[in-house]
C-alpha atoms as a PDB file:
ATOM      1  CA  UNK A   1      -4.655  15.652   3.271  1.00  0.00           C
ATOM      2  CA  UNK A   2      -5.253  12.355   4.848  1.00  0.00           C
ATOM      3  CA  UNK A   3      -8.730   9.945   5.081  1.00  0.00           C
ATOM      4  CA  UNK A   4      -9.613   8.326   7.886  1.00  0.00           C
ATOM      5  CA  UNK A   5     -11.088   5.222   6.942  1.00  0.00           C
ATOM      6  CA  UNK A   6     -13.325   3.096   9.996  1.00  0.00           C
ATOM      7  CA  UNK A   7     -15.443  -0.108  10.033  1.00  0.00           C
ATOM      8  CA  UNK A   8     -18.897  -0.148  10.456  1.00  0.00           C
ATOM      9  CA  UNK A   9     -20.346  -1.739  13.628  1.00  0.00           C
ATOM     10  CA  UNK A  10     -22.159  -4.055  11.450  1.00  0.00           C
ATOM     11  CA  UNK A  11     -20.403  -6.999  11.141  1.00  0.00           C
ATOM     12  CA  UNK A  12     -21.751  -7.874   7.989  1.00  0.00           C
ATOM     13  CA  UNK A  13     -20.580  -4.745   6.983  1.00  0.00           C
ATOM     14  CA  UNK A  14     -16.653  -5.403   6.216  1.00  0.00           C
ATOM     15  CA  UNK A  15     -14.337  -2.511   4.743  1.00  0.00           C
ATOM     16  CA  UNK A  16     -13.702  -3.538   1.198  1.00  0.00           C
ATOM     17  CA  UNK A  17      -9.720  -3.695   0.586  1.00  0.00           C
ATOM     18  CA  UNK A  18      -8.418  -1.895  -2.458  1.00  0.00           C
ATOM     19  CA  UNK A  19      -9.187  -3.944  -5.810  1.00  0.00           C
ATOM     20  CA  UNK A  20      -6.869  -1.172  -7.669  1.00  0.00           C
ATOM     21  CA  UNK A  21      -3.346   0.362  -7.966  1.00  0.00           C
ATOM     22  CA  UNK A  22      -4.572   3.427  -9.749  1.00  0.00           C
ATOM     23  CA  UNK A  23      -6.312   5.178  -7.125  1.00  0.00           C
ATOM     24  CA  UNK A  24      -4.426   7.609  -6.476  1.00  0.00           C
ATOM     25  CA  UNK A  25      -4.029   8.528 -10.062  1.00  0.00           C
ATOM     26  CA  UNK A  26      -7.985   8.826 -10.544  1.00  0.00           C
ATOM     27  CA  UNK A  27      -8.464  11.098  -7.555  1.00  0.00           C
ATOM     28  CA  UNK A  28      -5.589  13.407  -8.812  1.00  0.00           C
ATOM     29  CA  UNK A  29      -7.013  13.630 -11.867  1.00  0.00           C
ATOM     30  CA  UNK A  30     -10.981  14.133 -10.834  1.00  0.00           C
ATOM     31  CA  UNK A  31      -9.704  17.168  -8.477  1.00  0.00           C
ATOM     32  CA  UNK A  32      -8.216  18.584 -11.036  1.00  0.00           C
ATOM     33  CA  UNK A  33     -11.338  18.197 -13.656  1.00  0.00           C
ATOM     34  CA  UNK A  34     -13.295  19.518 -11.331  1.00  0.00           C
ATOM     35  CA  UNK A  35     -11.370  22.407 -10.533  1.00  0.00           C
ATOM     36  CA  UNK A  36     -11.013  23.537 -14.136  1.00  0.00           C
ATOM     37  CA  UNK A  37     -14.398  22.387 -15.591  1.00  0.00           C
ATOM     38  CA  UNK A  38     -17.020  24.263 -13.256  1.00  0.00           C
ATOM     39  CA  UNK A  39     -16.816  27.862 -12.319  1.00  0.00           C
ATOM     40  CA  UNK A  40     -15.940  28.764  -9.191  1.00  0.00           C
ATOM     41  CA  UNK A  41     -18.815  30.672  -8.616  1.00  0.00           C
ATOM     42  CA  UNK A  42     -21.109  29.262 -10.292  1.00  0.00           C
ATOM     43  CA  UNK A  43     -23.658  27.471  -7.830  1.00  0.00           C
ATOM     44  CA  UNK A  44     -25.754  25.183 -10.518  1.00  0.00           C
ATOM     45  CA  UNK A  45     -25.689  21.856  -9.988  1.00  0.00           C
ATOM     46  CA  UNK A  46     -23.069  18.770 -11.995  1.00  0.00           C
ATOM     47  CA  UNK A  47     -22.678  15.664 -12.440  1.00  0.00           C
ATOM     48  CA  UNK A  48     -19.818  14.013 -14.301  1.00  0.00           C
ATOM     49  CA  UNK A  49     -17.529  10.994 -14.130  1.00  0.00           C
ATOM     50  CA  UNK A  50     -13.904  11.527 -14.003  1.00  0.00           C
ATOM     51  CA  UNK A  51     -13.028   8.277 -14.730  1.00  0.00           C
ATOM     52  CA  UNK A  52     -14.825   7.903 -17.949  1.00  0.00           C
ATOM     53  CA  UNK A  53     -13.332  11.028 -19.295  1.00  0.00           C
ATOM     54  CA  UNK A  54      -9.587  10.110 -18.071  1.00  0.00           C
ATOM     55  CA  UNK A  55      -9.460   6.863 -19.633  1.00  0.00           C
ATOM     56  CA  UNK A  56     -11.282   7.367 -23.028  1.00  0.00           C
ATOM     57  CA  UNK A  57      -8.866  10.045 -23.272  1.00  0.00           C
ATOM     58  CA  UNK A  58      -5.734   7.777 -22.395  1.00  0.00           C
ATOM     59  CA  UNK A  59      -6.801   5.992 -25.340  1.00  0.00           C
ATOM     60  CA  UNK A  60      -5.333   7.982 -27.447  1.00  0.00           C
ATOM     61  CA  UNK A  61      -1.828   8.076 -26.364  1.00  0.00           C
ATOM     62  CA  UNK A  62      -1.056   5.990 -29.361  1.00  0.00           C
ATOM     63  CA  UNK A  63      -2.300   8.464 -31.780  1.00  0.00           C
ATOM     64  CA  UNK A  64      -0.289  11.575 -30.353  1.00  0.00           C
ATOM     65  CA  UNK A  65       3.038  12.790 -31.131  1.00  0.00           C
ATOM     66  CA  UNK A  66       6.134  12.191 -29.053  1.00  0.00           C
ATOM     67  CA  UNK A  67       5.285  15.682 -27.220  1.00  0.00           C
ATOM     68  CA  UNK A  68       1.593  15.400 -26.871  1.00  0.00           C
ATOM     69  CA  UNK A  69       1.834  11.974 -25.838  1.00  0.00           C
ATOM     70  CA  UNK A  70       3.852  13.079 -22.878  1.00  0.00           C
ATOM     71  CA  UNK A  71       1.665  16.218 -21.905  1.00  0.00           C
ATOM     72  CA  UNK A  72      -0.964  13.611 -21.838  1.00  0.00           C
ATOM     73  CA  UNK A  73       0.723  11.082 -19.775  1.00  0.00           C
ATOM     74  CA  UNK A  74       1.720  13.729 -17.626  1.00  0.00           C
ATOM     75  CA  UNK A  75      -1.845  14.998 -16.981  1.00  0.00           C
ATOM     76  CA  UNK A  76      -3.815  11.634 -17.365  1.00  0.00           C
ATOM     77  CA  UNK A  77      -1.123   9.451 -16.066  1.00  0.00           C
ATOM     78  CA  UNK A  78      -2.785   6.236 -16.907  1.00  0.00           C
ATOM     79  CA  UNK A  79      -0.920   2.885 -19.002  1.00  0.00           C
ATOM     80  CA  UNK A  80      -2.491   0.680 -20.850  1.00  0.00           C
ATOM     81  CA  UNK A  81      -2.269  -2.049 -17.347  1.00  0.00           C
ATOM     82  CA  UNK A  82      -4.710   1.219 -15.507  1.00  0.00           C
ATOM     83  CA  UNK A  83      -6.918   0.597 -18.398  1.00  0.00           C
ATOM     84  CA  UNK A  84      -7.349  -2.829 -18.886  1.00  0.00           C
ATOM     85  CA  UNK A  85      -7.828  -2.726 -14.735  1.00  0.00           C
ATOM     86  CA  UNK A  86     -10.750  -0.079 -15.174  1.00  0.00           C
ATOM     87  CA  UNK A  87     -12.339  -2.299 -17.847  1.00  0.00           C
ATOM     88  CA  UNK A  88     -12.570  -5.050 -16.058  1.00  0.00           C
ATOM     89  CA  UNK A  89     -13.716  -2.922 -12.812  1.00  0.00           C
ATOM     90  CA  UNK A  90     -16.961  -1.629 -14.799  1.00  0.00           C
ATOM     91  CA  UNK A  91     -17.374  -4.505 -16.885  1.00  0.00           C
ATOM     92  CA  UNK A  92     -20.024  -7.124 -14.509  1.00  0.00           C
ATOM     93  CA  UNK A  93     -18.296 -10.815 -13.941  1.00  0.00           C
ATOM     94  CA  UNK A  94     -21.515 -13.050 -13.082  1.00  0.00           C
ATOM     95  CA  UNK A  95     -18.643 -15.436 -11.868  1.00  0.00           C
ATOM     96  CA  UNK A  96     -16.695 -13.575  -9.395  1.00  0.00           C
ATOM     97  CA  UNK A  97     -19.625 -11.913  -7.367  1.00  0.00           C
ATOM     98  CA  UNK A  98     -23.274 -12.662  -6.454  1.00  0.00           C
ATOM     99  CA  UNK A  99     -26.593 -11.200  -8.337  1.00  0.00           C
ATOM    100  CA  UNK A 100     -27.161  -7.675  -6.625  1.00  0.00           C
ATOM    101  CA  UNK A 101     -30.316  -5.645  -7.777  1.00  0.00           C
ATOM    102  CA  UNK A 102     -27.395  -3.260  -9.319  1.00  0.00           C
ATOM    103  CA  UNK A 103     -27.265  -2.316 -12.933  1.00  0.00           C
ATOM    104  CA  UNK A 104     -24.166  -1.064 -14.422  1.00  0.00           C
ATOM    105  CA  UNK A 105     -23.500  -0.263 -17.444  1.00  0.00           C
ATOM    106  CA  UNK A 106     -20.163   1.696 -19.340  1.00  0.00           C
ATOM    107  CA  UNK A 107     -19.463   2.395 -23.026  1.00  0.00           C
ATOM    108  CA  UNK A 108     -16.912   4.667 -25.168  1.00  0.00           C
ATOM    109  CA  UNK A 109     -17.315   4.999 -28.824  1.00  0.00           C
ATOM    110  CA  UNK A 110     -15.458   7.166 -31.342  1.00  0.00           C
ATOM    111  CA  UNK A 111     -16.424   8.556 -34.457  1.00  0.00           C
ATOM    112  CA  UNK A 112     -13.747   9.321 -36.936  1.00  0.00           C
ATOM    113  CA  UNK A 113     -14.192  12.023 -39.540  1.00  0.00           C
ATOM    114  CA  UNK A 114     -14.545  10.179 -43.272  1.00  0.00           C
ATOM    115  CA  UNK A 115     -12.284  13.266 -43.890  1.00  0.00           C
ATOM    116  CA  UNK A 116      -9.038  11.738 -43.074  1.00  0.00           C
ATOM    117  CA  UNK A 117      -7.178   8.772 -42.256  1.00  0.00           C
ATOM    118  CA  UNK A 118      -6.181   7.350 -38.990  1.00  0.00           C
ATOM    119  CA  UNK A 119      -2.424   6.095 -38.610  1.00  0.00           C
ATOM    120  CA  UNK A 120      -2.605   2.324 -38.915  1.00  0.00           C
ATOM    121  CA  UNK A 121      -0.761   1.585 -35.205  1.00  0.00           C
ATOM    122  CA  UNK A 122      -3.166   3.546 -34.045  1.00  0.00           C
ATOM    123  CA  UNK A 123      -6.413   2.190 -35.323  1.00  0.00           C
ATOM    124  CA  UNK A 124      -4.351  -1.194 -34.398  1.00  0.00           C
ATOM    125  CA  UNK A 125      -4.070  -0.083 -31.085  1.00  0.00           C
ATOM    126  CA  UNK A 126      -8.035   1.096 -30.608  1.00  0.00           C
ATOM    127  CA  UNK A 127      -8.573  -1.980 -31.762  1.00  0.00           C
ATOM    128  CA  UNK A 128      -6.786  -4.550 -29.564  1.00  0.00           C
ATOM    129  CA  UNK A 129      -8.196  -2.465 -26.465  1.00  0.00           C
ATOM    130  CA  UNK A 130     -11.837  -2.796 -27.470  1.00  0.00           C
ATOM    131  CA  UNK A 131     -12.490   0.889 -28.666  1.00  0.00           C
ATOM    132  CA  UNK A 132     -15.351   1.097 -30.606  1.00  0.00           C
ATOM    133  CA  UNK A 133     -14.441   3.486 -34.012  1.00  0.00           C
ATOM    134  CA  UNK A 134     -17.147   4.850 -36.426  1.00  0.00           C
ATOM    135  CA  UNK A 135     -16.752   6.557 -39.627  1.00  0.00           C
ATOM    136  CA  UNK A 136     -18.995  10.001 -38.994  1.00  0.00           C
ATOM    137  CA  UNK A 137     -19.783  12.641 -42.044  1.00  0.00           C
ATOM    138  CA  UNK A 138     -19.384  15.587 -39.670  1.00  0.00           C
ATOM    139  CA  UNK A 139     -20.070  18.008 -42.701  1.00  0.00           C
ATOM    140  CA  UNK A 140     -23.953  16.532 -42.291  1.00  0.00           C
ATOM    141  CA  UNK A 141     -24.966  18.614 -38.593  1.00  0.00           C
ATOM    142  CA  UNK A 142     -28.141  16.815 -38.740  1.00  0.00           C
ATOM    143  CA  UNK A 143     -27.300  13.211 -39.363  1.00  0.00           C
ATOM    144  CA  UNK A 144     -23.986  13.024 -37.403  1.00  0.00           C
ATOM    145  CA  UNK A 145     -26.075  14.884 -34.218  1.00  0.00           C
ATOM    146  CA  UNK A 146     -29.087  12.172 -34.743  1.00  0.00           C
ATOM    147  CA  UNK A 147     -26.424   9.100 -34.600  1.00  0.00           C
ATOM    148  CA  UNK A 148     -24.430  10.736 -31.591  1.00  0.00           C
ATOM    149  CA  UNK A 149     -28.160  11.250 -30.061  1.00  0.00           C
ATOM    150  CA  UNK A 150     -29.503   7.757 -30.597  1.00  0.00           C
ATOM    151  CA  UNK A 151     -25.808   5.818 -29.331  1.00  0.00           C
ATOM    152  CA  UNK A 152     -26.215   7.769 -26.339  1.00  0.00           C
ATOM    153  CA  UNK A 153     -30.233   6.873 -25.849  1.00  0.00           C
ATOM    154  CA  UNK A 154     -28.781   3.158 -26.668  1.00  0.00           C
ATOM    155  CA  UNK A 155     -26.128   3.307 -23.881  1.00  0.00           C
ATOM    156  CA  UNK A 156     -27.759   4.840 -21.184  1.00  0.00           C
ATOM    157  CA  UNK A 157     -31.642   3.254 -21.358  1.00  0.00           C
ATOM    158  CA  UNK A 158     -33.124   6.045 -22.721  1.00  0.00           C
ATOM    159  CA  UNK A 159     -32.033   7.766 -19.969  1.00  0.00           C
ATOM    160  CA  UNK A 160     -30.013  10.880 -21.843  1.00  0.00           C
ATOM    161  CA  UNK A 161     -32.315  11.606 -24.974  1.00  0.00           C
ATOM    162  CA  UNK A 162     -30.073  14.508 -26.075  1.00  0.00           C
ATOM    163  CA  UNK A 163     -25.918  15.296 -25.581  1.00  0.00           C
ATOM    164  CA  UNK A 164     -26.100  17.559 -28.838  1.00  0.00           C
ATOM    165  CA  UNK A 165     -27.834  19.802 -31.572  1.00  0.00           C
ATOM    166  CA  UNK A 166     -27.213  20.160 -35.033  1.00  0.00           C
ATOM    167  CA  UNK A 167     -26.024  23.679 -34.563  1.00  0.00           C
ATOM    168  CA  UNK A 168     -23.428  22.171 -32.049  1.00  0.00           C
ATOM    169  CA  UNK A 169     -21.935  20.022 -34.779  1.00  0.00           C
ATOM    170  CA  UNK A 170     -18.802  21.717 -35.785  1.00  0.00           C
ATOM    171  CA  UNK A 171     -18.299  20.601 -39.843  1.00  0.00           C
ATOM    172  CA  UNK A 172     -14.617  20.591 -39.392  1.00  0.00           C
ATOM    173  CA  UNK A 173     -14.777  18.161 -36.498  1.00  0.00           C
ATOM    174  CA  UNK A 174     -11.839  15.539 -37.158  1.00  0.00           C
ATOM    175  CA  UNK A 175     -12.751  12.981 -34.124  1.00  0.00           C
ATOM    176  CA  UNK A 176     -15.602  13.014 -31.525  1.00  0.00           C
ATOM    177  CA  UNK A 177     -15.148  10.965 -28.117  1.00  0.00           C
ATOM    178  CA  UNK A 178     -18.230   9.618 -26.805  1.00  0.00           C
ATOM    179  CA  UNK A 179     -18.678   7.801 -23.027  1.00  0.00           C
ATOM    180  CA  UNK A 180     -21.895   6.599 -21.181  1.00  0.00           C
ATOM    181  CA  UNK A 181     -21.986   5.763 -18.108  1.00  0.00           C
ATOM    182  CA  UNK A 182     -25.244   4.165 -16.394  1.00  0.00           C
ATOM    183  CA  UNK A 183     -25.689   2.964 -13.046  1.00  0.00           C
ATOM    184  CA  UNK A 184     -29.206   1.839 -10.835  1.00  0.00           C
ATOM    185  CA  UNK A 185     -28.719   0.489  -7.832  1.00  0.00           C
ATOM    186  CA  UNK A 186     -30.484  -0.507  -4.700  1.00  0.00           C
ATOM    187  CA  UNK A 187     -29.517   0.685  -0.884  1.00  0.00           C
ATOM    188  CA  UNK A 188     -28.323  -2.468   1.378  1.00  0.00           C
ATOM    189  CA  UNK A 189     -29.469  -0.495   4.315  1.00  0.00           C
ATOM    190  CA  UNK A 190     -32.825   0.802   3.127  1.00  0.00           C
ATOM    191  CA  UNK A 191     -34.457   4.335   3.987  1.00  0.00           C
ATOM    192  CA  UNK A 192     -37.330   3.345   5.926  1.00  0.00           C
ATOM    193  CA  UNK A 193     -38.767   6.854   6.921  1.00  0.00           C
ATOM    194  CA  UNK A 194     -38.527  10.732   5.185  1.00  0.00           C
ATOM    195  CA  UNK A 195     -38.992  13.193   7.331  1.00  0.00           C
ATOM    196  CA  UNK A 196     -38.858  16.851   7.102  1.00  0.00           C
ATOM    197  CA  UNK A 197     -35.750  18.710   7.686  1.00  0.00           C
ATOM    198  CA  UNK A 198     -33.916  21.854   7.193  1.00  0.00           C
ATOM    199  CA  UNK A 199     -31.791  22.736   3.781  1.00  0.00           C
ATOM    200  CA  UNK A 200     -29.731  25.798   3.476  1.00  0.00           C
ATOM    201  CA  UNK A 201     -28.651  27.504   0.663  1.00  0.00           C
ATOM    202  CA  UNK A 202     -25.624  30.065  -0.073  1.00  0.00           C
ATOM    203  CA  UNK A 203     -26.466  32.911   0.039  1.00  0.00           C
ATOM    204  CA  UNK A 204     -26.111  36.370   2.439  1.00  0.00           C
ATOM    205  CA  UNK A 205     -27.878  35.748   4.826  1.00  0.00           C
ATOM    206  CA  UNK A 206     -28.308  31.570   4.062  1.00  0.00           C
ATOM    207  CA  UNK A 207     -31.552  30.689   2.903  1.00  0.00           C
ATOM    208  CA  UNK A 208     -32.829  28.095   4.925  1.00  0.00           C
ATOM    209  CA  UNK A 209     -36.128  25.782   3.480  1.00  0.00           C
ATOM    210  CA  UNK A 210     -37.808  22.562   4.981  1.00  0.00           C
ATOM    211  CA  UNK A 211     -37.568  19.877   2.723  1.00  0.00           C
ATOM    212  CA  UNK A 212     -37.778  15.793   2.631  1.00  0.00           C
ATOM    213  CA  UNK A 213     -35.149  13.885   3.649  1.00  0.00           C
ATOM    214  CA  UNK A 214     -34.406  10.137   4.039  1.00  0.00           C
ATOM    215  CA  UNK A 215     -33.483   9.306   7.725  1.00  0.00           C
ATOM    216  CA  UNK A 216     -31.987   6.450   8.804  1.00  0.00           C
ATOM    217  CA  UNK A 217     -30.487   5.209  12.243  1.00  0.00           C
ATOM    218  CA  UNK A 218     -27.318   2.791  11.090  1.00  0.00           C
ATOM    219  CA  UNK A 219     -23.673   2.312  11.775  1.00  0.00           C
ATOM    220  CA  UNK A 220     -21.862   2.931   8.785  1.00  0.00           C
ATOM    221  CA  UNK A 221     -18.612   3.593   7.846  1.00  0.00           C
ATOM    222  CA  UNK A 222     -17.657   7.063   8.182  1.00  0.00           C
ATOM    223  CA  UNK A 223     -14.485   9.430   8.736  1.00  0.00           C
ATOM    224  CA  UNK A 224     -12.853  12.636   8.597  1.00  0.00           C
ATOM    225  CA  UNK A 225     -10.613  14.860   6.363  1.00  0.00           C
ATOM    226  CA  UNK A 226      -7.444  15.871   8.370  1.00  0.00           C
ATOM    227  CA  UNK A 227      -6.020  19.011   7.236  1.00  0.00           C
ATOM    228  CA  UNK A 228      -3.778  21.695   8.692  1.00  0.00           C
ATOM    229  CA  UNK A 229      -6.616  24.537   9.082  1.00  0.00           C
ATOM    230  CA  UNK A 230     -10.308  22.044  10.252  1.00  0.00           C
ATOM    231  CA  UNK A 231     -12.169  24.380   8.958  1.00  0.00           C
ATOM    232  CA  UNK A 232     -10.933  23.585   5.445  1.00  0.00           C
ATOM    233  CA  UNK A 233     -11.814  19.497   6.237  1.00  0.00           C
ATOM    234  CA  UNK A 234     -14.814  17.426   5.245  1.00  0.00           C
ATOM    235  CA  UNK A 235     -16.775  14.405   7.113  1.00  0.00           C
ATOM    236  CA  UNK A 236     -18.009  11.456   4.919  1.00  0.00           C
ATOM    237  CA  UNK A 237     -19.953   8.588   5.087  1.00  0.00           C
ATOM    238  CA  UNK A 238     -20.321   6.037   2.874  1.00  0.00           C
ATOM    239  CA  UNK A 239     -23.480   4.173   1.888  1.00  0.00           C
ATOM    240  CA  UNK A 240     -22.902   0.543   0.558  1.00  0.00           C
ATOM    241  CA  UNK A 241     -25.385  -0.312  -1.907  1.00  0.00           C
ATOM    242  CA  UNK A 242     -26.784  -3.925  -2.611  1.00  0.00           C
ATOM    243  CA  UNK A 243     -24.105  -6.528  -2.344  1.00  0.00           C
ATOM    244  CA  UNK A 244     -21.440  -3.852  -1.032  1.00  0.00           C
ATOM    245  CA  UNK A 245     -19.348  -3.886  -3.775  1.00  0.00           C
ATOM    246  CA  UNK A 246     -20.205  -0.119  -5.218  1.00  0.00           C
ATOM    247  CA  UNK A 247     -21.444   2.640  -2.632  1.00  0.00           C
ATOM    248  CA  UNK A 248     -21.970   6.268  -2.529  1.00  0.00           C
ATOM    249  CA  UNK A 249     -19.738   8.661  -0.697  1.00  0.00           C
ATOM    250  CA  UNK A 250     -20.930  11.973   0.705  1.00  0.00           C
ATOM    251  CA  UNK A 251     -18.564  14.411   1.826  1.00  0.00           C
ATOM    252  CA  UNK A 252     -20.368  17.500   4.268  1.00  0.00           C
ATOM    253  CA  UNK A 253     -17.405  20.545   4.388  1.00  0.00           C
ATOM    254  CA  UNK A 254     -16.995  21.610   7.732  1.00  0.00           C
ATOM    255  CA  UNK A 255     -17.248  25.389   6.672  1.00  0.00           C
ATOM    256  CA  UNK A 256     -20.652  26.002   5.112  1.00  0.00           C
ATOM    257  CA  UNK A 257     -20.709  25.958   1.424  1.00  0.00           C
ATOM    258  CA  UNK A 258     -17.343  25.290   0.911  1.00  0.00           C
ATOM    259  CA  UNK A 259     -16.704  21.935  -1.161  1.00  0.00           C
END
């Protein structure tokens, strides 16, 4: 499958060139996630970044065997140059880009079981990339699901108040990998009317509703999914938010309910 990529007519409104090498290597690896995480037929609604999980993960290449480390490196195929790159990527640099009304925020965090000992390398290694590691009594439910609770309140501005229970606290836990990821931001090309509109759902027949919906009359950059059967491709368009250095990307399948 190949991406068609255009400019928008603005001509404030520049196509941003690749800052990374590993792109390829994060999209492989987000298909995949979310082709073995959700149901197939399951039609809730998710919301989960790839990214976060593939490189907290690739942290602990130093900590696994010669045969686990390569069945990881195989599936998350990220080195330690990937991760520095991704670091710096979420990590704001006041001096390389203007103030934007955007707030992002990322954070990883482990907590180690007091039950046993970490290899030295690898606590070295967590270490020298910036891995936060706690010492967590996992055979207290209550306390260790309070102090997972509150880093995650603390990480995300008290936007996630809960990621577990006490009763989903396994006693025998050994390590437990923690990631936040928080980002507000503000359109560049702002909304300026909601009208109503139609919204279908899966289902036989489709169930069609009105609902709300932004509109907005812009050039923007857009394109196309080319595949060997078009009914199996996508459109997108891309919506730049404040400073057009981060945007959202929509993608509409061209056969109904099939993403």
């Amino acid at each position: 499958t190949s991406m068609d990529r255009q400019p928008a007519g603005d001509a404030g409104l520049e196509v941003p060139k690749p800052s990374v090498r590993y792109d390829k290597k994060v999209m492989d690896f987000a298909v995949k996630l979310f082709q073995k995480a959700f149901p197939s037929d399951d039609t809730s609604n998710y919301i989960i970044s790839p990214i976060m999980v593939q490189s907290l993960l690739s942290y602990l290449f130093d900590g696994a065997s010669n045969a686990t480390r390569l069945e990881m490196e195989s599936v998350l195929q990220l080195n330690m140059n990937d991760l520095h790159d991704i670091e710096r990527a979420l990590t704001p640099q006041a001096d390389q880009e203007p103030i934007t009304k955007n707030k992002l925020d990322s954070a990883s965090q482990i907590f180690k079981s007091t039950t046993f000992e970490l290899l030295p390398a690898f606590r070295d290694s967590l270490k020298n990339n910036h891995v936060p590691l706690s010492e967590m009594d996992f055979s207290n439910p209550r306390l260790a699901s309070e102090t997972i609770n509150n880093w995650a309140r603390e990480k995300t501005r008290q936007r996630i108040q809960e990621v577990v229970d006490e009763k989903s606290i396994d006693p025998q836990t050994k390590l437990f990998l923690m990631n936040a990821l928080y980002f507000n931001g503000t359109w560049l090309n702002k909304f300026p009317k909601t009208e109503r509109g139609a919204f279908y759902v899966s289902g036989q027949p489709p169930i069609r509703s009105s609902v709300n919906m932004m509109f907005l009359t812009k050039e923007l950059r857009n394109g196309n999914t080319r595949t060997d059967d078009s009914a199996h491709g996508m459109t997108w368009i891309e919506l730049p938010y404040d400073g057009d250095r981060m945007s959202m990307i929509l993608f509409l399948p061209n056969e109904q309910f099939q993403l």
